[in-house]
Protein backbone atom coordinates (compact mmCIF):
# COMPACT_ATOMS: atom_id res chain seq x y z
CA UNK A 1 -19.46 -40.41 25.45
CA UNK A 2 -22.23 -43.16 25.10
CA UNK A 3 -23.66 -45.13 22.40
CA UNK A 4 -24.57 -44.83 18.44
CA UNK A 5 -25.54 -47.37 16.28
CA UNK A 6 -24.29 -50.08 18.91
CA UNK A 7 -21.05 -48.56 19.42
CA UNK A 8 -19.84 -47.19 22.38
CA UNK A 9 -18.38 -43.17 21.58
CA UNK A 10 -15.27 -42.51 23.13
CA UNK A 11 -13.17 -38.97 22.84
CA UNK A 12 -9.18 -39.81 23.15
CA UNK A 13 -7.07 -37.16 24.95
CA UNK A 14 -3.57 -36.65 24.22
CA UNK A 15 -0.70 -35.41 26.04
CA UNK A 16 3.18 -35.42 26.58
CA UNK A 17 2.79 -35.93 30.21
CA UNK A 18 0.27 -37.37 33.13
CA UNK A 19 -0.26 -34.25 34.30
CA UNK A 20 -0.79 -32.53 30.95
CA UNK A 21 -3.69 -35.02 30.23
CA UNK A 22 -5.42 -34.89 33.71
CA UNK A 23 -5.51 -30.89 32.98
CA UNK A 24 -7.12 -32.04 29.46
CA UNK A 25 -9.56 -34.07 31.31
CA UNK A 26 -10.67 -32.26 33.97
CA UNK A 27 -11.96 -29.55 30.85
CA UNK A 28 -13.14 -32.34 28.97
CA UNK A 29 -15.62 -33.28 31.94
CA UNK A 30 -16.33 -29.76 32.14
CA UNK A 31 -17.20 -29.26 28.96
CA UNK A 32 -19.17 -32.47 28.38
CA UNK A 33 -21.06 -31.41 31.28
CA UNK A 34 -22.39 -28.33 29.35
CA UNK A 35 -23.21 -30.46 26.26
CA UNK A 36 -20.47 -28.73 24.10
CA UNK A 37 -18.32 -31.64 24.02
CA UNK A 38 -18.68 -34.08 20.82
CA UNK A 39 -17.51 -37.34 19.60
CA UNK A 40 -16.31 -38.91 16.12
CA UNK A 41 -14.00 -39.92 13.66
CA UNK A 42 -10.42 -38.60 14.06
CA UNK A 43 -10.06 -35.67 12.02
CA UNK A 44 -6.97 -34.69 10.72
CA UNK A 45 -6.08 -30.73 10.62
CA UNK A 46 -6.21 -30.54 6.72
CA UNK A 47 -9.22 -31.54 7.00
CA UNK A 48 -10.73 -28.95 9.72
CA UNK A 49 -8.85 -26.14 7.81
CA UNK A 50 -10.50 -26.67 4.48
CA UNK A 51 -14.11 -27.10 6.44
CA UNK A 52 -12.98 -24.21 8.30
CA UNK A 53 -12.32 -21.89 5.51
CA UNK A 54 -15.82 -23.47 3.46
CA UNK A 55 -18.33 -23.09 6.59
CA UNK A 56 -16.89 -20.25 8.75
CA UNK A 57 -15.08 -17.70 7.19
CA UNK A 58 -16.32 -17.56 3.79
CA UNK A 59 -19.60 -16.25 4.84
CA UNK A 60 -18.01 -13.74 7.72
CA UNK A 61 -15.87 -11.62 6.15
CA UNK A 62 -15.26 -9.31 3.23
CA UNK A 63 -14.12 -11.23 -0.07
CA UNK A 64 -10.57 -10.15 0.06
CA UNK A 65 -10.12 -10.50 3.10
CA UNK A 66 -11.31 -14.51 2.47
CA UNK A 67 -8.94 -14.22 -0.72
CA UNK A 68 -6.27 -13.56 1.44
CA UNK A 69 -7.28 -16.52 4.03
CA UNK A 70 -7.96 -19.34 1.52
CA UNK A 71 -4.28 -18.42 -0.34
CA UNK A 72 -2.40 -18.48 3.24
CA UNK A 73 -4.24 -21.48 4.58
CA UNK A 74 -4.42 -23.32 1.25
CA UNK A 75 -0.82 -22.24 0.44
CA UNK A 76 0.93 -22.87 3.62
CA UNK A 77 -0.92 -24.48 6.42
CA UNK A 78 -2.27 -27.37 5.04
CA UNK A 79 0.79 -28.48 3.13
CA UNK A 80 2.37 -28.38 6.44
CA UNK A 81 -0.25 -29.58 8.76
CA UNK A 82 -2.65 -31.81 6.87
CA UNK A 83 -1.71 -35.42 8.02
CA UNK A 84 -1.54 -34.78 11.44
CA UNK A 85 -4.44 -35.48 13.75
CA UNK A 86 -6.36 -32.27 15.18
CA UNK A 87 -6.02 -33.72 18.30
CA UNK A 88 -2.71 -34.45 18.30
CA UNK A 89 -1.45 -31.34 16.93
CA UNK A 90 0.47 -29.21 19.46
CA UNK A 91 2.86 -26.36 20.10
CA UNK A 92 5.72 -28.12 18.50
CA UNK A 93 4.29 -28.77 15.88
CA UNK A 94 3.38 -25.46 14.64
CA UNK A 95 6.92 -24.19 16.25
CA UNK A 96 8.05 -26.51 13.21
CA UNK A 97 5.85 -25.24 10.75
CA UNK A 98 6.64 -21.32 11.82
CA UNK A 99 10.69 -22.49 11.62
CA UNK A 100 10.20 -24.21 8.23
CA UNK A 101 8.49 -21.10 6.73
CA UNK A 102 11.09 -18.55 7.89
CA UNK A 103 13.93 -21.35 6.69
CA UNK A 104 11.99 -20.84 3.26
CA UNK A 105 12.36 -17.22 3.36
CA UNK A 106 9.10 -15.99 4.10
CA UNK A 107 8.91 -12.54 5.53
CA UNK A 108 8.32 -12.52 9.46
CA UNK A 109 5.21 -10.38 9.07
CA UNK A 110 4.03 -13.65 6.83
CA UNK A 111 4.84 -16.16 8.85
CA UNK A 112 3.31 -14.09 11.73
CA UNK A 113 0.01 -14.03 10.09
CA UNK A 114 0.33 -17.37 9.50
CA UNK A 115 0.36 -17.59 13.39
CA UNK A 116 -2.44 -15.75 13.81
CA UNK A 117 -4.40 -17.19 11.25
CA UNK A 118 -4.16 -20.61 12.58
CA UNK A 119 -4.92 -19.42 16.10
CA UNK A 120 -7.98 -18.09 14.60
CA UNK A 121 -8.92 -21.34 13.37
CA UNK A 122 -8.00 -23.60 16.28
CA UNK A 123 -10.37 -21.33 18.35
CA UNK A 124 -13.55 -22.12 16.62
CA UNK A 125 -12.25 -26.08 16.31
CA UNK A 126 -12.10 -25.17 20.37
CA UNK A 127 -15.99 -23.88 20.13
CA UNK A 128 -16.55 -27.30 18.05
CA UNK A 129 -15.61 -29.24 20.83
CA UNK A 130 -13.04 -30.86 18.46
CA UNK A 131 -9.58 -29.33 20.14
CA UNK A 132 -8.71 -29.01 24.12
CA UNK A 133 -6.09 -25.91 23.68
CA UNK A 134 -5.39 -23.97 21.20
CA UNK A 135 -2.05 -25.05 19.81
CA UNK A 136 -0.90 -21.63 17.98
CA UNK A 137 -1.88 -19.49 20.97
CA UNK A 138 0.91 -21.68 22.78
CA UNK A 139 3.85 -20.96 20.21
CA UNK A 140 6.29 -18.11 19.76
CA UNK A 141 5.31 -15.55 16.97
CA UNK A 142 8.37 -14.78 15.57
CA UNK A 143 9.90 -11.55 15.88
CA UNK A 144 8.36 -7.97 13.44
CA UNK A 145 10.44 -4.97 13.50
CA UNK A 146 8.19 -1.93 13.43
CA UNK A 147 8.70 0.26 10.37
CA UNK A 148 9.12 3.66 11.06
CA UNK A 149 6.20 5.54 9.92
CA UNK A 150 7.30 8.72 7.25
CA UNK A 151 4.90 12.07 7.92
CA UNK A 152 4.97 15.08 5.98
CA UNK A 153 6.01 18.37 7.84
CA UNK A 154 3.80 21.14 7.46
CA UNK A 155 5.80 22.69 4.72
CA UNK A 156 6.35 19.63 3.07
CA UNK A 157 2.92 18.81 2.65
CA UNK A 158 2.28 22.39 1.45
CA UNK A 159 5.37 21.31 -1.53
CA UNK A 160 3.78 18.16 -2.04
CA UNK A 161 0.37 19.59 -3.03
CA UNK A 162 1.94 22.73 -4.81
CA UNK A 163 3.73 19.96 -7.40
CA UNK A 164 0.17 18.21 -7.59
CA UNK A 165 -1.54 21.00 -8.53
CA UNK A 166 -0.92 20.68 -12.50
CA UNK A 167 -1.22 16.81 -11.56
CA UNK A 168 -3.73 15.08 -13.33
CA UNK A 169 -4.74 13.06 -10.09
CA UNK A 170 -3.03 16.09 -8.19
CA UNK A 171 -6.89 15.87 -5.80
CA UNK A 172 -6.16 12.58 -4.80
CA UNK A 173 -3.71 13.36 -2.95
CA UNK A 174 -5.25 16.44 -1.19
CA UNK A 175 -7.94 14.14 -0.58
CA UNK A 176 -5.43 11.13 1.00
CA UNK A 177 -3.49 14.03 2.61
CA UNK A 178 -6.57 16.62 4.09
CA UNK A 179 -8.83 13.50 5.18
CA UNK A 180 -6.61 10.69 5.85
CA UNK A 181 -8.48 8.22 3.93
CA UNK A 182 -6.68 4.49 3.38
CA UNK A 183 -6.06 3.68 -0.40
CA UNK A 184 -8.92 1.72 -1.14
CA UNK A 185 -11.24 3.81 -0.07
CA UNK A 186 -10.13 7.35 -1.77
CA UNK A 187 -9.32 4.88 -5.33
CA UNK A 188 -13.15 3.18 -4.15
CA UNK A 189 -14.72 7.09 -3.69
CA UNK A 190 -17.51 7.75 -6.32
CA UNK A 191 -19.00 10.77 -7.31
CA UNK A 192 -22.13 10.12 -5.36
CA UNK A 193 -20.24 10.35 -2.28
CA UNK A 194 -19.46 13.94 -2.52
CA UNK A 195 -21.38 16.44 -1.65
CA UNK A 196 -20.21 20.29 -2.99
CA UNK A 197 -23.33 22.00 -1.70
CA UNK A 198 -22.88 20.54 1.76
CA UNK A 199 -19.09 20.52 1.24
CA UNK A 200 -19.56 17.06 2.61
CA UNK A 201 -17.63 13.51 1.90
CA UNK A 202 -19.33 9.81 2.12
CA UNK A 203 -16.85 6.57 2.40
CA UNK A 204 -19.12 4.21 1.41
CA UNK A 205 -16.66 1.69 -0.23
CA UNK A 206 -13.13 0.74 -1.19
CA UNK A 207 -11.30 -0.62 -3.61
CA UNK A 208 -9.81 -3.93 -3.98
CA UNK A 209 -8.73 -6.87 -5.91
CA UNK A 210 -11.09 -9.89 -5.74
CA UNK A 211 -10.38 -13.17 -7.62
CA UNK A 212 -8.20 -10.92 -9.94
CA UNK A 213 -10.77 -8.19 -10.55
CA UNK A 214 -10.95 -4.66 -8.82
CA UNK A 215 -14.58 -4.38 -6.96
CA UNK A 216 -15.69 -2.37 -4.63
CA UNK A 217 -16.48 -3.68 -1.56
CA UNK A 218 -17.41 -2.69 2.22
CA UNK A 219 -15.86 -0.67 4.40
CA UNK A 220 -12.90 -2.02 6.79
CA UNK A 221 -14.91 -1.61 10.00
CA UNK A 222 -18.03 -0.12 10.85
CA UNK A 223 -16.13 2.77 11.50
CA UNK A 224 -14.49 2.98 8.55
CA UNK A 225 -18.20 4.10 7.08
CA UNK A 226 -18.50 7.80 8.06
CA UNK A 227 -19.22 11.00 6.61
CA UNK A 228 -16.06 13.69 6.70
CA UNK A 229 -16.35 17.57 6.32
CA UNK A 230 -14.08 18.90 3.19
CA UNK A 231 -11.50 21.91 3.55
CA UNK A 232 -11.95 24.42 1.29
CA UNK A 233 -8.84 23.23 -0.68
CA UNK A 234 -10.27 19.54 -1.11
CA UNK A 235 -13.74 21.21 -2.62
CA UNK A 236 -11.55 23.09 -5.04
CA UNK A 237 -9.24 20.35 -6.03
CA UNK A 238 -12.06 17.86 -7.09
CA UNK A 239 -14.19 20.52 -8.98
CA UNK A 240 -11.01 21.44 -10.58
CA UNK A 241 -10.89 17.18 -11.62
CA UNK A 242 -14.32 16.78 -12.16
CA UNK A 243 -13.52 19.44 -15.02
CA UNK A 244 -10.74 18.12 -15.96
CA UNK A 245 -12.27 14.39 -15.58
CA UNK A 246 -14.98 15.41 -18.55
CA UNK A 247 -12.55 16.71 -21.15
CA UNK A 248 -10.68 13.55 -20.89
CA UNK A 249 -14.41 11.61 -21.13
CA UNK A 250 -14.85 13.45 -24.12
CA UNK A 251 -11.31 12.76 -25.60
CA UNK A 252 -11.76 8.82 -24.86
CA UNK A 253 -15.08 9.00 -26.90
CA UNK A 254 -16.47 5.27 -27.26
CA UNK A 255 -13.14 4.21 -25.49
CA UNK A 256 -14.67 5.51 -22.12
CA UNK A 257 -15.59 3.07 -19.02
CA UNK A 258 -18.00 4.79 -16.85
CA UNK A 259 -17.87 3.59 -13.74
CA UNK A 260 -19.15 6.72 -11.57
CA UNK A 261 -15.55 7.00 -9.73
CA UNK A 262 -13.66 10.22 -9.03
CA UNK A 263 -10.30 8.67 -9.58
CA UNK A 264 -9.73 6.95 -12.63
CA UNK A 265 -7.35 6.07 -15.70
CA UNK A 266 -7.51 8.07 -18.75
CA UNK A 267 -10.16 6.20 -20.18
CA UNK A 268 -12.67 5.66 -16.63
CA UNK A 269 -11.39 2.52 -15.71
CA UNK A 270 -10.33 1.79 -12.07
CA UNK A 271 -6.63 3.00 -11.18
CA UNK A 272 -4.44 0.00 -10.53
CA UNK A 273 -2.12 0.10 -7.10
CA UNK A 274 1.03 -0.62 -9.23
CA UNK A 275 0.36 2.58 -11.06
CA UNK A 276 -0.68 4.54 -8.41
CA UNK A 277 2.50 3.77 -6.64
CA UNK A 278 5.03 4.61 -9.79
CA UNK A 279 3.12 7.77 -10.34
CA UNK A 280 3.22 8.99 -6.56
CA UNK A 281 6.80 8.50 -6.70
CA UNK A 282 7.31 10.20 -9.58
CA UNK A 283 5.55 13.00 -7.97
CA UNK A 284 7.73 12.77 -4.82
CA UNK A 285 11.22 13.07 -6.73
CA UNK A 286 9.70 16.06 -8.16
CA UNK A 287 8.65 18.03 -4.85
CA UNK A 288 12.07 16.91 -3.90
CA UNK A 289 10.75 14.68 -1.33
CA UNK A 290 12.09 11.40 0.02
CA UNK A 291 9.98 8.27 -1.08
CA UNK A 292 7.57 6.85 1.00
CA UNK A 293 4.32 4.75 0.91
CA UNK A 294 0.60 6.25 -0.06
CA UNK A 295 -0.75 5.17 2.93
CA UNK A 296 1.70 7.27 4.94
CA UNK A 297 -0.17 10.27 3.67
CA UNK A 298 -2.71 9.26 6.25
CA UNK A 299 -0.41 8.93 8.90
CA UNK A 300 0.46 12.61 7.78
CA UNK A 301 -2.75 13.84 7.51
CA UNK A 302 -3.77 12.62 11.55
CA UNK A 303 -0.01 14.21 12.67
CA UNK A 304 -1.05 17.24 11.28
CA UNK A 305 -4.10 17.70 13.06
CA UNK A 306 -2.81 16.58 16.10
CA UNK A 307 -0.21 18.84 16.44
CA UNK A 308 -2.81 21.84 15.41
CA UNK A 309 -4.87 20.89 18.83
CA UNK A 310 -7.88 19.03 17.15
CA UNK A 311 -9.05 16.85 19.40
CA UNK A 312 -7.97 12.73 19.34
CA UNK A 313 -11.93 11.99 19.22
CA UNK A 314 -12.32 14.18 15.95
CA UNK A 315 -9.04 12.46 14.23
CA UNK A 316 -10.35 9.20 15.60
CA UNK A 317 -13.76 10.13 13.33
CA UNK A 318 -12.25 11.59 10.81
CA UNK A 319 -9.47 8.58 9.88
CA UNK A 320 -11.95 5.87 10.89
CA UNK A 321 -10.03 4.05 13.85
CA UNK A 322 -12.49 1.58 15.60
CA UNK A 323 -11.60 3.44 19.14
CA UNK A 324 -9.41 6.69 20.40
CA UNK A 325 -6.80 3.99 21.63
CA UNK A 326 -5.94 2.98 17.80
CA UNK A 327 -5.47 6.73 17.23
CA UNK A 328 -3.09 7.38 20.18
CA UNK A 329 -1.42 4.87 20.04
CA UNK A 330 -0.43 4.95 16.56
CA UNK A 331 0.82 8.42 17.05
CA UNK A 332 2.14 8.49 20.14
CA UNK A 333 5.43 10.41 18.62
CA UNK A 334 3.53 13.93 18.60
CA UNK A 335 1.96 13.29 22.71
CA UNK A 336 5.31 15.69 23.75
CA UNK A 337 3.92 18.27 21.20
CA UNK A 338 0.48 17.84 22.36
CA UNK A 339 1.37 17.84 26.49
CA UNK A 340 3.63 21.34 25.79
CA UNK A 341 0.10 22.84 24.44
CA UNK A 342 -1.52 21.60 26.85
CA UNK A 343 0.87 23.08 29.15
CA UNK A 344 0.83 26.30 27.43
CA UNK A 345 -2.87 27.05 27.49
CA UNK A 346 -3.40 25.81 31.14
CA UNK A 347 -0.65 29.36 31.39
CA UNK A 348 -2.79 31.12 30.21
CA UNK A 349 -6.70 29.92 31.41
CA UNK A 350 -4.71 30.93 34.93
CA UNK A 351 -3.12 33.80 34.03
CA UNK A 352 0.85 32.25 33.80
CA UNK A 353 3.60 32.75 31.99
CA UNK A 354 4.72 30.71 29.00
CA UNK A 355 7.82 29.25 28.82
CA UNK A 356 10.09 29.85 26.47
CA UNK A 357 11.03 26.72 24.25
């Protein structure tokens, strides 16, 4: 690799067999060829990780989302990984590391992130010229049983919203259930981002918890910041809150937080998840409704329009998937429902009969 400072720079390749390290060679040449390849010290994964986390994610990515990073990394890779040599790290070794953590009794969906995490981070140590392979990509994720996703029926959601209506937060859940927004973003949803004249929603922001505060921060995606027509019975529900939002300003008096946001506690501060979650269930048991997760009020709301014949495009736009292919095939349960209508009205653009189902 030449000379510095009177020293000859050399870059040591590692591998369980001959053939294994002539493979590694032939990409080192390659890549030393196009300048990409570097030499010095032996760096031990630890190491990379923390410098990693410091100088390319921390500056990349929404605050949370580096929240979440720094406590797996910090948490569970490096104890695991931190002595061995970047180099010399390989398949087995996270195999080990994936084994130890399900041994501990960390959930599969855990340890899978913590697969995918560190194949995130080998891949940049690959475009540092530091790495030959990508020792994560080469190991088994372990196994994730899909949960089955809980929609509302038609009627259902019609009960649901009937309970809600003497609710005190009975329009955030027309507004989860009518416009499939994610939590964060209906808790994150300000007054500035509705428009009653134009009958007109913005998501600008959601809400989450950063370094043990709630904030508001960006969007998921880019397509997560869109603009959503309101239903007639979302534009009633949040006048009927904002009303009912300013008696409870004036009851709170001096006690009052304003923080501009259509969804908050009794006295304007943020709404915390935990609560959120006791009080939706609370709501369920009274509809008479089976328990089930906020979230899968979004999953409702893009059934429901599905199976009314809007178009996948329009759900994609509305929910905020980055492309149709999220949107399909996340709901690929109602496609039967969706290819009979199909079916139906190609009967009658030619004049057919319709089955009878």
């Amino acid at each position: 690799m030449g000379w510095k400072n009177g020293r000859r720079q050399r870059k040591l390749l590692y591998g369980r067999t001959r053939r294994e390290v002539q493979d590694q060679l032939r990409a080192a040449l390659k890549t030393k060829q196009e300048g990409m390849l570097r030499a010095g010290p032996r760096q031990m994964t630890g190491q990379f990780l923390k410098r990693w986390l410091e100088d390319s994610v921390k500056s990349s990515v929404r605050p949370a989302t580096y929240s979440m990073y720094w406590h797996l990394t910090t948490r569970h890779l490096i104890p695991n990984l931190e002595r061995i040599p970047l180099q010399k790290l390989s398949p087995e070794h996270v195999q080990e590391l994936l084994r130890v953590k399900t041994e501990e009794g960390l959930a599969p969906r855990t340890v899978h992130h913590l697969r995918a995490l560190l194949r995130i981070a080998l891949n940049r140590a690959m475009r540092w010229g530091l790495v030959m392979r990508n020792a994560a990509a080469l190991a088994d994720s372990p196994r994730i049983e899909r949960f089955d996703i809980r929609m509302l029926t038609p009627n259902e959601a019609k009960r649901l919203l009937a309970t809600a209506e003497t609710d005190r937060l009975g329009a955030l859940y027309s507004v989860a259930l009518a416009l499939g927004l994610r939590q964060g973003e209906a808790l994150g949803l300000s007054w500035n981002d509705v428009d009653f004249e134009a009958r007109r929603l913005h998501v600008r922001h959601g809400l989450q918890r950063v370094a043990g505060a709630l904030r508001l921060v960006e969007p998921k995606t880019r397509q997560s910041r869109r603009t959503i027509a309101l239903p007639g019975v979302v534009v009633e529900a949040l006048q009927h809150h904002n009303a009912r939002q300013s008696q409870e300003r004036l009851l709170a008096g001096t006690r009052w937080h304003e923080t501009g946001l259509v969804f908050t506690s009794t006295i304007g501060t943020p709404i915390e998840v935990g609560n959120l979650r006791r009080h939706f269930w609370r709501l369920l048991d009274k509809a008479g409704l089976p328990r089930m997760r906020f979230h899968d009020l979004r999953h409702s709301c893009a059934s429901l329009l599905l199976v009314q014949g809007v178009s996948a495009r329009v759900v994609m736009e509305t929910l905020g998937h980055s492309n149709i292919s999220v949107t399909m095939d996340t709901y690929t349960h109602v496609l039967p429902e969706l290819q009979r209508q199909a079916a139906d009205a190609m009967d009658r653009a030619l004049g057919g009969r319709t089955m009878e189902r």
